[in-house]
PDB file of N, CA and C in Angstrom:
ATOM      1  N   UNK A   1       0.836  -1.194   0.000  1.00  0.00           N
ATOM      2  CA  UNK A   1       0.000   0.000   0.000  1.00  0.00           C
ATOM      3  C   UNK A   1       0.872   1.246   0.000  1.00  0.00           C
ATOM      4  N   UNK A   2       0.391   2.133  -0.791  1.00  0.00           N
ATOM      5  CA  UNK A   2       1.694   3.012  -1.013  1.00  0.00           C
ATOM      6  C   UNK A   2       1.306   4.608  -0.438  1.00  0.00           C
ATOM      7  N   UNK A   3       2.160   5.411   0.597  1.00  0.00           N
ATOM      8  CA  UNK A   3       1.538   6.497   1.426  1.00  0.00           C
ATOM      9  C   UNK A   3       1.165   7.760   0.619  1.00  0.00           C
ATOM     10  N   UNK A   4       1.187   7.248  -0.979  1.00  0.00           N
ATOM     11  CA  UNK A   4       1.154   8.988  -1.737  1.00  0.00           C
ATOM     12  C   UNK A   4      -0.154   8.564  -2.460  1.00  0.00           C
ATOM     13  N   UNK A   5      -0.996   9.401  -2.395  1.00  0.00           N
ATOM     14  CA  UNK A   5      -2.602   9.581  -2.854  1.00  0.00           C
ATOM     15  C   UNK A   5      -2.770   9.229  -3.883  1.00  0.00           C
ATOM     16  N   UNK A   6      -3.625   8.941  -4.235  1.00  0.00           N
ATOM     17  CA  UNK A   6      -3.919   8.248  -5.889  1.00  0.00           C
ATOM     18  C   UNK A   6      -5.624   9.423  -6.143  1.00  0.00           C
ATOM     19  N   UNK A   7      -5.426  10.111  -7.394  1.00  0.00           N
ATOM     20  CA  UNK A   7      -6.430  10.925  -7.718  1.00  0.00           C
ATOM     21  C   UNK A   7      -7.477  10.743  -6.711  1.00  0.00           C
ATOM     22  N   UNK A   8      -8.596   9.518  -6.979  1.00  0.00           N
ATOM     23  CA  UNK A   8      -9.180   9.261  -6.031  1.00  0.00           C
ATOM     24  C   UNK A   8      -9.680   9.571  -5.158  1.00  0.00           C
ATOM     25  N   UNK A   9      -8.245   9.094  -4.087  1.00  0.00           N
ATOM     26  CA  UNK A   9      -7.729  10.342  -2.662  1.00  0.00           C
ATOM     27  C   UNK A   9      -8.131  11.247  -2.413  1.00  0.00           C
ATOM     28  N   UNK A  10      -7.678  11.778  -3.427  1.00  0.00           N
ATOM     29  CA  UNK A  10      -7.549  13.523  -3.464  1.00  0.00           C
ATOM     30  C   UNK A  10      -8.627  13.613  -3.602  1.00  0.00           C
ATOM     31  N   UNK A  11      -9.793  13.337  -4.611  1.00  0.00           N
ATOM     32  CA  UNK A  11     -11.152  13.719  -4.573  1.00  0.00           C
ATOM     33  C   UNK A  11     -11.329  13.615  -3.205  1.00  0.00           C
ATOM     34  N   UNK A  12     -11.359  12.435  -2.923  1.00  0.00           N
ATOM     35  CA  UNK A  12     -11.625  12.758  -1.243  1.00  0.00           C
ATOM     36  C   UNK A  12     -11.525  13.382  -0.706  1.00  0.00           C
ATOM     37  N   UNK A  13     -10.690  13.635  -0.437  1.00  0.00           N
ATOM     38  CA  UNK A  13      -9.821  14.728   0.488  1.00  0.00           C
ATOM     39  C   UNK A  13     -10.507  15.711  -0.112  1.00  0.00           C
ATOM     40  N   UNK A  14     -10.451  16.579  -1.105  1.00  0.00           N
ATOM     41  CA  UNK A  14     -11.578  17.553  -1.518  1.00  0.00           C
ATOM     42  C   UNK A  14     -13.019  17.403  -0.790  1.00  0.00           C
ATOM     43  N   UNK A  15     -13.335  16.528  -1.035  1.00  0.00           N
ATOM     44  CA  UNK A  15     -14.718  15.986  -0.407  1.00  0.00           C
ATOM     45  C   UNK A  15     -15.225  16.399   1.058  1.00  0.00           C
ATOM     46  N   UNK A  16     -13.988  15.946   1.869  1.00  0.00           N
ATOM     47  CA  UNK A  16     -13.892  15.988   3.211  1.00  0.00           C
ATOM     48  C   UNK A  16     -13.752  17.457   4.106  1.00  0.00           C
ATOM     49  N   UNK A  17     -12.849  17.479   2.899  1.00  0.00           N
ATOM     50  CA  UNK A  17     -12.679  19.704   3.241  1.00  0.00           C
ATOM     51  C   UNK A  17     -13.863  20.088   3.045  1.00  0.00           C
ATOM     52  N   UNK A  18     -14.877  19.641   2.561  1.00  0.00           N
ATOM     53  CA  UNK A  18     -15.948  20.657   2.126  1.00  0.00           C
ATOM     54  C   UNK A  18     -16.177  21.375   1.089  1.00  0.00           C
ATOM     55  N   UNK A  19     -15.256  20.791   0.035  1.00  0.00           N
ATOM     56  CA  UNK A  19     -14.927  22.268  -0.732  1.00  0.00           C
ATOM     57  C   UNK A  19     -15.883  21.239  -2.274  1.00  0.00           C
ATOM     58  N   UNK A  20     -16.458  22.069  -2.845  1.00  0.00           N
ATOM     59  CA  UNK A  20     -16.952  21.390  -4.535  1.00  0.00           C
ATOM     60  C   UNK A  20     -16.221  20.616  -4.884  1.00  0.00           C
ATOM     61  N   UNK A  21     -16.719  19.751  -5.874  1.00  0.00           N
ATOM     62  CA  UNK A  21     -15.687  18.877  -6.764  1.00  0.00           C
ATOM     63  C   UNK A  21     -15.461  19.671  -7.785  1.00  0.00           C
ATOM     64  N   UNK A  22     -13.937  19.725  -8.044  1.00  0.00           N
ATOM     65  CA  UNK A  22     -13.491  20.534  -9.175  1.00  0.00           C
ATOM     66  C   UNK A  22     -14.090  20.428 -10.294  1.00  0.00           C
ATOM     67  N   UNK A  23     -14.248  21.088 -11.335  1.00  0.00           N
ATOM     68  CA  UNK A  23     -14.913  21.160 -12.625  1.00  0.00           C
ATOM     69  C   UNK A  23     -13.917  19.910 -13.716  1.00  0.00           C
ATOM     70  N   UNK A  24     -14.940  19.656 -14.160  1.00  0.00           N
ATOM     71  CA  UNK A  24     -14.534  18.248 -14.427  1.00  0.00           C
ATOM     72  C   UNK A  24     -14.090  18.884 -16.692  1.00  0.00           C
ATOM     73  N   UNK A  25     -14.363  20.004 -16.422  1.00  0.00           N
ATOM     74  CA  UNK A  25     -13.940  20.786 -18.043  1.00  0.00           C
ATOM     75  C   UNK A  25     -13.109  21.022 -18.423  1.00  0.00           C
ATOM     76  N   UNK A  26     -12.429  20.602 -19.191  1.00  0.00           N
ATOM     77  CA  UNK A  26     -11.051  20.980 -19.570  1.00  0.00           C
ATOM     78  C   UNK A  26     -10.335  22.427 -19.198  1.00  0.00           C
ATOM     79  N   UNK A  27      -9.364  22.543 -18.681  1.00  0.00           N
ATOM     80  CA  UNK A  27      -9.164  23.967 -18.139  1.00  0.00           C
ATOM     81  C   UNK A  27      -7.399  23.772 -19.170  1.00  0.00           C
ATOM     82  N   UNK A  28      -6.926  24.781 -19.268  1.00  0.00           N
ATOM     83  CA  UNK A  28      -5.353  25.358 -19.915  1.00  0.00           C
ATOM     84  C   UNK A  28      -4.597  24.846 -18.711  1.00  0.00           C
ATOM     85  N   UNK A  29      -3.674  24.443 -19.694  1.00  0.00           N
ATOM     86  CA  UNK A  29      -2.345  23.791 -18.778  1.00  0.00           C
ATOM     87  C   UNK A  29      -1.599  25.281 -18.966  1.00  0.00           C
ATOM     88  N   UNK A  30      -1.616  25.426 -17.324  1.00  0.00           N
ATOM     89  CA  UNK A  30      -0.174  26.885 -17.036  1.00  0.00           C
ATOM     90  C   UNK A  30       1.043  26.398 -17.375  1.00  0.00           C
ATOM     91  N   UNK A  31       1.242  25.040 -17.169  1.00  0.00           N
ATOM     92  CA  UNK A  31       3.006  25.105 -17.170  1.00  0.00           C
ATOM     93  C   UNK A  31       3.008  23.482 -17.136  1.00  0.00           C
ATOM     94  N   UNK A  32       4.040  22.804 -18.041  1.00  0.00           N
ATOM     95  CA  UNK A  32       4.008  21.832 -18.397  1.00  0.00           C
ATOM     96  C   UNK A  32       4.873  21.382 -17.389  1.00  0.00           C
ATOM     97  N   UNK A  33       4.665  19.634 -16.677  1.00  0.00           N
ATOM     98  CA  UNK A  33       5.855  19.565 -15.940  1.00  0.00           C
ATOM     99  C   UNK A  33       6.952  18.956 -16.248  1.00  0.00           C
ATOM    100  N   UNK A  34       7.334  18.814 -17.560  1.00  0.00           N
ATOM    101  CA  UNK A  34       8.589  18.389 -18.387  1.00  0.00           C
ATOM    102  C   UNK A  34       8.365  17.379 -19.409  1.00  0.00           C
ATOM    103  N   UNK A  35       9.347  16.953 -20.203  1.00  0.00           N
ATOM    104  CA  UNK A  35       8.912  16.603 -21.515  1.00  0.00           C
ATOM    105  C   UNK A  35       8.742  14.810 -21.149  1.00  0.00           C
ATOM    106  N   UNK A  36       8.139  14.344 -21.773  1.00  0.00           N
ATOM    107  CA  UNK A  36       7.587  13.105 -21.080  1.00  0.00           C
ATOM    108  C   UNK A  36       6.860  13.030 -19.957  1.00  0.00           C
ATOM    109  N   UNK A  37       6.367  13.626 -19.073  1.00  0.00           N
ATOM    110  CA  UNK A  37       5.761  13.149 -17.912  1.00  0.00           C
ATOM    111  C   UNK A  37       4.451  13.633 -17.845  1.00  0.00           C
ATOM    112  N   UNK A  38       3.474  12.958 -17.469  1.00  0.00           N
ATOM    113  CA  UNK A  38       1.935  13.783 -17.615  1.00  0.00           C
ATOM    114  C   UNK A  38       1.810  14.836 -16.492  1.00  0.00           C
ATOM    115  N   UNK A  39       0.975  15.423 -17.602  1.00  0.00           N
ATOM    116  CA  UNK A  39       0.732  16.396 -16.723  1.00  0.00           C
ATOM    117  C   UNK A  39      -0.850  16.289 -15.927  1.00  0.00           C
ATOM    118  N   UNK A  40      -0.924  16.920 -14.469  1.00  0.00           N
ATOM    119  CA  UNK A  40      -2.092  16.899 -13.779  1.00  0.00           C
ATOM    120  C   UNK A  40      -3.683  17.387 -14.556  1.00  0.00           C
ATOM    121  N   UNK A  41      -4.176  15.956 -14.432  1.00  0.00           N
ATOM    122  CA  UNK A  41      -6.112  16.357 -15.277  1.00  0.00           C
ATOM    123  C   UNK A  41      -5.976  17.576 -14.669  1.00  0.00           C
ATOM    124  N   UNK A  42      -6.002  18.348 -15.711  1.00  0.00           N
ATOM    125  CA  UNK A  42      -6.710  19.927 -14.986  1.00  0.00           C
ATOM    126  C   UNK A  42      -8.212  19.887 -14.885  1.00  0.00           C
ATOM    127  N   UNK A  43      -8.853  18.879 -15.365  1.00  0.00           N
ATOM    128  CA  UNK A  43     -10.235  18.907 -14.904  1.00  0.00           C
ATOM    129  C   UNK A  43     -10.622  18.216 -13.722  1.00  0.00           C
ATOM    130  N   UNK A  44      -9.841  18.023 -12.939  1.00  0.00           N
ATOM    131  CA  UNK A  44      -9.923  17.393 -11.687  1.00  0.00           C
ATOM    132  C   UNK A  44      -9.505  18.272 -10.814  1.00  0.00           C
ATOM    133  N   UNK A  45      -7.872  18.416 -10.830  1.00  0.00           N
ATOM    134  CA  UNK A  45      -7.658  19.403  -9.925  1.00  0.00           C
ATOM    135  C   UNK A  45      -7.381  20.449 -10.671  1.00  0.00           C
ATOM    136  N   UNK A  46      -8.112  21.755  -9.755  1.00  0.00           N
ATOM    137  CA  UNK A  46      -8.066  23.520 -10.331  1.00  0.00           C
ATOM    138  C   UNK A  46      -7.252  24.247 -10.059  1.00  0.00           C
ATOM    139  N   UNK A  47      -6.920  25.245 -10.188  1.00  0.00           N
ATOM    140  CA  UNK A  47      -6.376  26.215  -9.511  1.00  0.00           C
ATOM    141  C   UNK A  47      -7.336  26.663  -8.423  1.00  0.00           C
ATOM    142  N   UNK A  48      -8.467  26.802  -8.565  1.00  0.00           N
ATOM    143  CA  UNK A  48      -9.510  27.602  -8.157  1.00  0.00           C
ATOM    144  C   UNK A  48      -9.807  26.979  -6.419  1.00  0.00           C
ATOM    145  N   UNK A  49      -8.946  25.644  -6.203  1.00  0.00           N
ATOM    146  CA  UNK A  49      -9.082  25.106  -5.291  1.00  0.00           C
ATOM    147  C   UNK A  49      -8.099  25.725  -4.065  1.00  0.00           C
ATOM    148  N   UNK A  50      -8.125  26.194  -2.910  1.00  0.00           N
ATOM    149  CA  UNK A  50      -6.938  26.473  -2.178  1.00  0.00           C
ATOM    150  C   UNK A  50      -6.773  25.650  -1.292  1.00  0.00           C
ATOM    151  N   UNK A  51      -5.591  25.087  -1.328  1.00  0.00           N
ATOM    152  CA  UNK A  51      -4.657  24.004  -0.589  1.00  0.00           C
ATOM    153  C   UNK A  51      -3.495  24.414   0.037  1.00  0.00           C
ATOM    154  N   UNK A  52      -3.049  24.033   1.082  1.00  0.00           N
ATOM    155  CA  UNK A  52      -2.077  24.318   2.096  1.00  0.00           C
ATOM    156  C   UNK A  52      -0.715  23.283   2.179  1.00  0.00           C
ATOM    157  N   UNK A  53       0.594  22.967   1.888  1.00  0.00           N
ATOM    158  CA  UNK A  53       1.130  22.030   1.602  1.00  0.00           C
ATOM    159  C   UNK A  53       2.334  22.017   2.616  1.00  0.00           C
ATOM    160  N   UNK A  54       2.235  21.074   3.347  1.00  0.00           N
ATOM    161  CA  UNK A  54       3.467  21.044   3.906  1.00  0.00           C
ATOM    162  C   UNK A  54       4.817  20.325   3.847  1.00  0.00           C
ATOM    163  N   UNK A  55       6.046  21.230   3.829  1.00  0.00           N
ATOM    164  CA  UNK A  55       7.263  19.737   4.025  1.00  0.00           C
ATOM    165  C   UNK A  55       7.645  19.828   5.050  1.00  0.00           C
ATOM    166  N   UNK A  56       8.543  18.723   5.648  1.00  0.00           N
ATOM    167  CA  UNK A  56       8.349  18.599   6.767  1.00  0.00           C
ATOM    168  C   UNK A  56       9.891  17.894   6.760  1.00  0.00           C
ATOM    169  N   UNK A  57      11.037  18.692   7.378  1.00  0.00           N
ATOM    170  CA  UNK A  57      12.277  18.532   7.495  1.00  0.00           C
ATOM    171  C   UNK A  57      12.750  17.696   8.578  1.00  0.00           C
ATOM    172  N   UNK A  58      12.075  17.295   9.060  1.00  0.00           N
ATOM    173  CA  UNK A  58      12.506  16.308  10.047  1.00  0.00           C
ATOM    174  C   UNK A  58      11.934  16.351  11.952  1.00  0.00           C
ATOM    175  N   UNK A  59      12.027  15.740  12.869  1.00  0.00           N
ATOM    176  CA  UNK A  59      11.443  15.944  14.328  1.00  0.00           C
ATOM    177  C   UNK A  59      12.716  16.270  14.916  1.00  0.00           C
ATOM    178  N   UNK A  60      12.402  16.144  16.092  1.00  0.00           N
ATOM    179  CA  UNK A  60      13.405  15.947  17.164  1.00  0.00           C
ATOM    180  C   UNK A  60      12.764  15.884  18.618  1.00  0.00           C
ATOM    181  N   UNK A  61      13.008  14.642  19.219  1.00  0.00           N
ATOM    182  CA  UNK A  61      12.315  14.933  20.890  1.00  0.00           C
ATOM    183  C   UNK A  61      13.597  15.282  21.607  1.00  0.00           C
ATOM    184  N   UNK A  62      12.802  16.496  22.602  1.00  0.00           N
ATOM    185  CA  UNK A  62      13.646  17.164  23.209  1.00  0.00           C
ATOM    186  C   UNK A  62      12.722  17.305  24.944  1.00  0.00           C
ATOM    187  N   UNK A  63      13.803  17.455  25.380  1.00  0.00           N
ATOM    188  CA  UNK A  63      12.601  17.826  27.276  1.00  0.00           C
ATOM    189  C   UNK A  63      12.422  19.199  27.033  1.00  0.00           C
ATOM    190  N   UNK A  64      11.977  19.373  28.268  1.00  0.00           N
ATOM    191  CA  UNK A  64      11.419  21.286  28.357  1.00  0.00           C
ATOM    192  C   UNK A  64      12.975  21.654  28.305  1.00  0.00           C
ATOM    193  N   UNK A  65      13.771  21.080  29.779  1.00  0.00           N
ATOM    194  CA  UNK A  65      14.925  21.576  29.933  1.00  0.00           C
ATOM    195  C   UNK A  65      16.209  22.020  28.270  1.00  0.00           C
ATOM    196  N   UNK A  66      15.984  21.139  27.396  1.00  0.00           N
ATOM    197  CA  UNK A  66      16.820  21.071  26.220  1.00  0.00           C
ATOM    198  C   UNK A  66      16.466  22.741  25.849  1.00  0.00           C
ATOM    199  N   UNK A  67      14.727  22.479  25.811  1.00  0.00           N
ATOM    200  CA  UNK A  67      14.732  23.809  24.709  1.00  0.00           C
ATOM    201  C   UNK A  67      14.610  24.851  25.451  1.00  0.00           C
ATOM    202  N   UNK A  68      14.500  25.147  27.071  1.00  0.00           N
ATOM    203  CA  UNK A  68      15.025  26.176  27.935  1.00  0.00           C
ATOM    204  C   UNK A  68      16.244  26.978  27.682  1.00  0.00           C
ATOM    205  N   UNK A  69      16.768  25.924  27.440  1.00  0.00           N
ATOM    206  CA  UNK A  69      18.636  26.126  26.960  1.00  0.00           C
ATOM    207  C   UNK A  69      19.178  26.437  25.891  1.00  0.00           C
ATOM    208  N   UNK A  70      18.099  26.698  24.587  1.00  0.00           N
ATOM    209  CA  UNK A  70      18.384  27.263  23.557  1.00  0.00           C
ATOM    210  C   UNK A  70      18.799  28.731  23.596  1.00  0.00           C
ATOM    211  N   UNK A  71      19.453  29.135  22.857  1.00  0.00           N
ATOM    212  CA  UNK A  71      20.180  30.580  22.709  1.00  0.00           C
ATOM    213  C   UNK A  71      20.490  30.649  20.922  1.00  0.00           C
ATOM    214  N   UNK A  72      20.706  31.621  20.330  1.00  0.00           N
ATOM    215  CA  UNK A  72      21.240  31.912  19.191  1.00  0.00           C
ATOM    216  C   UNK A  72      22.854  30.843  18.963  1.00  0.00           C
ATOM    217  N   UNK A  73      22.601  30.435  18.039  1.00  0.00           N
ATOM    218  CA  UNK A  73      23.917  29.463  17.467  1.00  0.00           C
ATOM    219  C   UNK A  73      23.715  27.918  18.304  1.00  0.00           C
ATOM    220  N   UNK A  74      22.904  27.787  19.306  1.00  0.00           N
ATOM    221  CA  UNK A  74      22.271  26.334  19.099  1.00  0.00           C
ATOM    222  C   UNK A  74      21.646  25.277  18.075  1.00  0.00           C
ATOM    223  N   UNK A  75      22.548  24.236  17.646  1.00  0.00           N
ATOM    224  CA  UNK A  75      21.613  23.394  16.937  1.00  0.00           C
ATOM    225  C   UNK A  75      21.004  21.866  17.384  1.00  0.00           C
ATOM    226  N   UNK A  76      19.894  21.933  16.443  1.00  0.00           N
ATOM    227  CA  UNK A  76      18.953  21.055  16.728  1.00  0.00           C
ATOM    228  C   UNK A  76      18.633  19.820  15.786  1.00  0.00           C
ATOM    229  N   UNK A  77      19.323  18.795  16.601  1.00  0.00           N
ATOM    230  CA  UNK A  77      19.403  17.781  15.129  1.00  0.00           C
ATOM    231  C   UNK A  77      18.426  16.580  15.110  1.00  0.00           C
ATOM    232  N   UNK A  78      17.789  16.720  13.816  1.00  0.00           N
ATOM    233  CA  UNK A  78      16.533  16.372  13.786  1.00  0.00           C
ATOM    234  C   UNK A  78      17.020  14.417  13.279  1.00  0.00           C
ATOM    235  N   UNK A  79      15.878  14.150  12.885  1.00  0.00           N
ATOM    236  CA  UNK A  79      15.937  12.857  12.941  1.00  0.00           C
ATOM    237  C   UNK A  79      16.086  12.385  11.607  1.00  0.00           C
ATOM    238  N   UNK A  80      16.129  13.027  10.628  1.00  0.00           N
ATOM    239  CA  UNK A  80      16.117  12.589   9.301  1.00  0.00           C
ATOM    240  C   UNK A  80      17.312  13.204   8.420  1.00  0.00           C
ATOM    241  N   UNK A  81      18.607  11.977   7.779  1.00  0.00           N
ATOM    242  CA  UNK A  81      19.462  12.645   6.800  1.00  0.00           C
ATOM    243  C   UNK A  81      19.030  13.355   5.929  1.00  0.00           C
ATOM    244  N   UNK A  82      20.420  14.359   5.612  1.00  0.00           N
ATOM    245  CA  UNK A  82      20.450  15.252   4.367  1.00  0.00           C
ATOM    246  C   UNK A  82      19.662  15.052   3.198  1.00  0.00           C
ATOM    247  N   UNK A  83      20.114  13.605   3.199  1.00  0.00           N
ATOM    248  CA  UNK A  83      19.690  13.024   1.486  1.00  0.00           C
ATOM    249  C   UNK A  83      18.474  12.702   1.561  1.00  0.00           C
ATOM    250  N   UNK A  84      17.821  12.550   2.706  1.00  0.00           N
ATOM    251  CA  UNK A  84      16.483  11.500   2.628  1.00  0.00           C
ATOM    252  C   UNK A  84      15.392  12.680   2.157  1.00  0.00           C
ATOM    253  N   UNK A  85      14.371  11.930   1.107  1.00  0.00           N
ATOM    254  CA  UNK A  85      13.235  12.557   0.640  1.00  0.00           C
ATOM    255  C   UNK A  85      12.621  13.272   1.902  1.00  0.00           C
ATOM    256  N   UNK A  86      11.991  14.968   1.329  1.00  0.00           N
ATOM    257  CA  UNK A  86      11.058  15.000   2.553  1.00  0.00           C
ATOM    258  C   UNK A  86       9.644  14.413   2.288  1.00  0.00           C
ATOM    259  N   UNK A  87       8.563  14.786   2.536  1.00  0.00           N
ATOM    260  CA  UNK A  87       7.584  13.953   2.421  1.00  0.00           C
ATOM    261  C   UNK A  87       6.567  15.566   2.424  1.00  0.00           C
ATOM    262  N   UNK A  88       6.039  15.781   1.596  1.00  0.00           N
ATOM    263  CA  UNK A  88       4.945  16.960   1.104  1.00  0.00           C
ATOM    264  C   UNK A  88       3.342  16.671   1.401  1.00  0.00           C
ATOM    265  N   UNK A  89       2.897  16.913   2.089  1.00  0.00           N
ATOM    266  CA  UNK A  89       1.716  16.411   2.612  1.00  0.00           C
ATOM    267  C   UNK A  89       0.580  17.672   2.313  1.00  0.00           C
ATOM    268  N   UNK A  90      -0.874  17.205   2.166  1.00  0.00           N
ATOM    269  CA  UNK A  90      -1.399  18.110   1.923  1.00  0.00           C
ATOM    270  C   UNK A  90      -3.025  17.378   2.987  1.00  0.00           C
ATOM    271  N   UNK A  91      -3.246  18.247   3.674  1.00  0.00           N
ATOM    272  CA  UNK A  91      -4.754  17.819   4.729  1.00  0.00           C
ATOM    273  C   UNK A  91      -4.271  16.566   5.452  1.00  0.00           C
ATOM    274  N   UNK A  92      -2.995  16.937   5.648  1.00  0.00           N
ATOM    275  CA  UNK A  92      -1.945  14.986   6.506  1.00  0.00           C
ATOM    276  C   UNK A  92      -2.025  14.142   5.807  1.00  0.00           C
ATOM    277  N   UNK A  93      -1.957  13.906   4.374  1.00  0.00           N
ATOM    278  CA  UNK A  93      -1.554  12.887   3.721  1.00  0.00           C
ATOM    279  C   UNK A  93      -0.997  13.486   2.653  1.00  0.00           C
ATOM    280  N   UNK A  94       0.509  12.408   2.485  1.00  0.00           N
ATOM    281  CA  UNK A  94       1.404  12.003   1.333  1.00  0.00           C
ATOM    282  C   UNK A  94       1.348  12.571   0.058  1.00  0.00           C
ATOM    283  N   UNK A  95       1.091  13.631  -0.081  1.00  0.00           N
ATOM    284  CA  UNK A  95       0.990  13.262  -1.908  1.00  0.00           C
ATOM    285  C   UNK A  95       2.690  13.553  -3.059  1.00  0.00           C
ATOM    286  N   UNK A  96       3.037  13.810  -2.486  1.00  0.00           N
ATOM    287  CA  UNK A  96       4.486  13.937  -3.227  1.00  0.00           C
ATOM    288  C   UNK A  96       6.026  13.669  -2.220  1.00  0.00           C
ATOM    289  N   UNK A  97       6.877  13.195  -2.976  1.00  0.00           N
ATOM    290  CA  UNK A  97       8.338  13.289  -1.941  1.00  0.00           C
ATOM    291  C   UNK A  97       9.634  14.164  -2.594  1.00  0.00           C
ATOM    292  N   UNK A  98      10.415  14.757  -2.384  1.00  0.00           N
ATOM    293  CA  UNK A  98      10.882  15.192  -2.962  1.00  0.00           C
ATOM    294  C   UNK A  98      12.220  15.698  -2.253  1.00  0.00           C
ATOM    295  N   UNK A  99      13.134  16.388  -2.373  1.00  0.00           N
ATOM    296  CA  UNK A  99      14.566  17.040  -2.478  1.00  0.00           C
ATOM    297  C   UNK A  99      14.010  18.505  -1.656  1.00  0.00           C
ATOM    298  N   UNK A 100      14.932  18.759  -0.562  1.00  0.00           N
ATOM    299  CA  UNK A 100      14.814  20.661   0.073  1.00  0.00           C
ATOM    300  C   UNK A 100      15.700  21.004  -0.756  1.00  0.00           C
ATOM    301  N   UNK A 101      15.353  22.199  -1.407  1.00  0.00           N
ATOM    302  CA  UNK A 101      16.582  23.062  -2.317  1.00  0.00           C
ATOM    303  C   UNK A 101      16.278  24.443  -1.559  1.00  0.00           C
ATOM    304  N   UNK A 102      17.508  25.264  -1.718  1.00  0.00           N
ATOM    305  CA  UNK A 102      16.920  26.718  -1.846  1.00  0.00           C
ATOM    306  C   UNK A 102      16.533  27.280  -3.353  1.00  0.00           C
ATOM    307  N   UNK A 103      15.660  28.312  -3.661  1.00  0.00           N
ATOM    308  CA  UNK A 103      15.315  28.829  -4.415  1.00  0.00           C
ATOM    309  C   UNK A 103      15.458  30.348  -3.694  1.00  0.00           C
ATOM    310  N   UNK A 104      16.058  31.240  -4.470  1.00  0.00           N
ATOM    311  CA  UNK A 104      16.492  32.446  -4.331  1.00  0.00           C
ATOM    312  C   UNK A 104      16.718  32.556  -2.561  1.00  0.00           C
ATOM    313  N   UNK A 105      15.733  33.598  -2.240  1.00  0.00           N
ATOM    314  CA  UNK A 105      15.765  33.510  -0.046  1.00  0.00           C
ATOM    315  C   UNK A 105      14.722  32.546   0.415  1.00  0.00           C
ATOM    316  N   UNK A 106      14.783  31.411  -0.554  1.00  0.00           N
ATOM    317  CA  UNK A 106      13.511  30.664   0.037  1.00  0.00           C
ATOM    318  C   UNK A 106      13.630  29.494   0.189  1.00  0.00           C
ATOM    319  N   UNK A 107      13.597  27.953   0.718  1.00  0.00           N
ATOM    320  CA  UNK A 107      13.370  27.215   0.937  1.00  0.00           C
ATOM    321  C   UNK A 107      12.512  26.656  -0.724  1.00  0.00           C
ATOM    322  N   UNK A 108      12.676  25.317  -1.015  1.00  0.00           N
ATOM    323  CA  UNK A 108      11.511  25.022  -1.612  1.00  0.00           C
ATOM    324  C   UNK A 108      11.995  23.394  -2.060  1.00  0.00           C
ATOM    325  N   UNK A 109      10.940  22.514  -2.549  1.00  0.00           N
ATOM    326  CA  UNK A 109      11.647  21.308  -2.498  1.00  0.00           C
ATOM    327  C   UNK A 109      11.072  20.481  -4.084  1.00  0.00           C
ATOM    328  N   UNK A 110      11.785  20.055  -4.667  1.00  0.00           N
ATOM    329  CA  UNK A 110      12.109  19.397  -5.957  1.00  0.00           C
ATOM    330  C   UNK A 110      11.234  18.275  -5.952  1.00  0.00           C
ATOM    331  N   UNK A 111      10.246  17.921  -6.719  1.00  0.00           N
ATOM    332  CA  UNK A 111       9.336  16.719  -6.649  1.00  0.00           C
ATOM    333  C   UNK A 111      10.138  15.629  -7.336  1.00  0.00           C
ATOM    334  N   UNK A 112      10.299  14.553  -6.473  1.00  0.00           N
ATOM    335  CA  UNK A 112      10.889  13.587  -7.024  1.00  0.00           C
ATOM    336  C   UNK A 112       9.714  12.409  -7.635  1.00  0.00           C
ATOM    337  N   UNK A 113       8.552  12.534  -6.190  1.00  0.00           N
ATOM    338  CA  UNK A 113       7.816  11.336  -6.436  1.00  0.00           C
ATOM    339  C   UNK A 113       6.373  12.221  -6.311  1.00  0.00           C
ATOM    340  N   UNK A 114       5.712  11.888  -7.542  1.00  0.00           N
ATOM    341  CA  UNK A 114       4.760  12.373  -7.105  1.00  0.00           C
ATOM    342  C   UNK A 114       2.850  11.758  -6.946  1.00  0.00           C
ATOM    343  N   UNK A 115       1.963  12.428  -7.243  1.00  0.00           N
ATOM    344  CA  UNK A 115       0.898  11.087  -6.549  1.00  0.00           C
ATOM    345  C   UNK A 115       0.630   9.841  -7.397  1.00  0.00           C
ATOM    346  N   UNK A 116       1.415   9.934  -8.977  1.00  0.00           N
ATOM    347  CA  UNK A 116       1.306   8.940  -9.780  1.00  0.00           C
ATOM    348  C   UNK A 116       2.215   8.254 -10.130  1.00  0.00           C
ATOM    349  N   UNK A 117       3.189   8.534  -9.130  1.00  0.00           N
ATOM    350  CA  UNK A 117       4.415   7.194  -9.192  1.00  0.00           C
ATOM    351  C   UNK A 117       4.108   6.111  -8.276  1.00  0.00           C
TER     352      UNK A 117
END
C-alpha cells in the first residue's frame, strides 16, 4: 500500500474539506511539468481550489529543559538525513516526496515522487 494519494484520494480529500468537486472541463495547462511526464487532469484538480502544503524537514524529541537552553547558534538535530526525501503532505496525507533546495531567499523542495508514481 503506497503512502502517496492516488487521484481518487484527493477527490476525497476535496470531499472531506468541504470544498466542490473541481470542474470536471477541460481547463489550460499553465506550465508543463517536463517533456515526457503527464501532466495533472486539470479537470480534476483547479487552480480555483486552495490548498495548504506542507514539508516537513525532520522531528526531534527534546525535554522542556533542552529547549530552555536554547540561545542563538544552538543546533537542533533532527531525525532525518540530508539526502532522505522530505515527504509533502497536503490535509496529513502524502501526496508527493521530494529534495529541500533553496530557491532564491527561500526554501523550496524538488518533486521527485509524485501522486502517480
Amino acid at each position: 500500500m503506497s503512502d502517496v494519494l492516488s487521484q481518487e484520494e484527493l477527490d476525497a480529500l476535496f470531499a472531506a474539506m468541504g470544498r466542490r468537486s473541481p470542474s470536471t472541463a477541460p481547463a489550460p495547462v499553465v506550465a508543463s511539468p517536463g517533456e515526457g511526464q503527464p501532466a495533472l487532469a486539470a479537470g480534476r484538480l483547479t487552480a480555483h481550489v486552495p490548498l495548504e502544503a506542507l514539508a516537513e524537514l525532520g522531528r526531534a524529541r527534546l525535554s522542556l529543559q533542552d529547549i530552555a537552553a536554547w540561545r542563538p547558534g544552538v543546533q537542533v538535530l533532527l531525525d532525518r538525513p540530508l539526502a532522505t526525501r522530505l515527504n509533502l503532505t497536503v490535509g496529513g496525507q502524502v501526496v508527493a516526496r521530494g529534495q529541500a533546495v533553496a530557491v532564491d531567499e527561500h526554501y523550496g523542495v524538488t518533486i521527485e515522487l509524485g501522486p502517480r508514481a
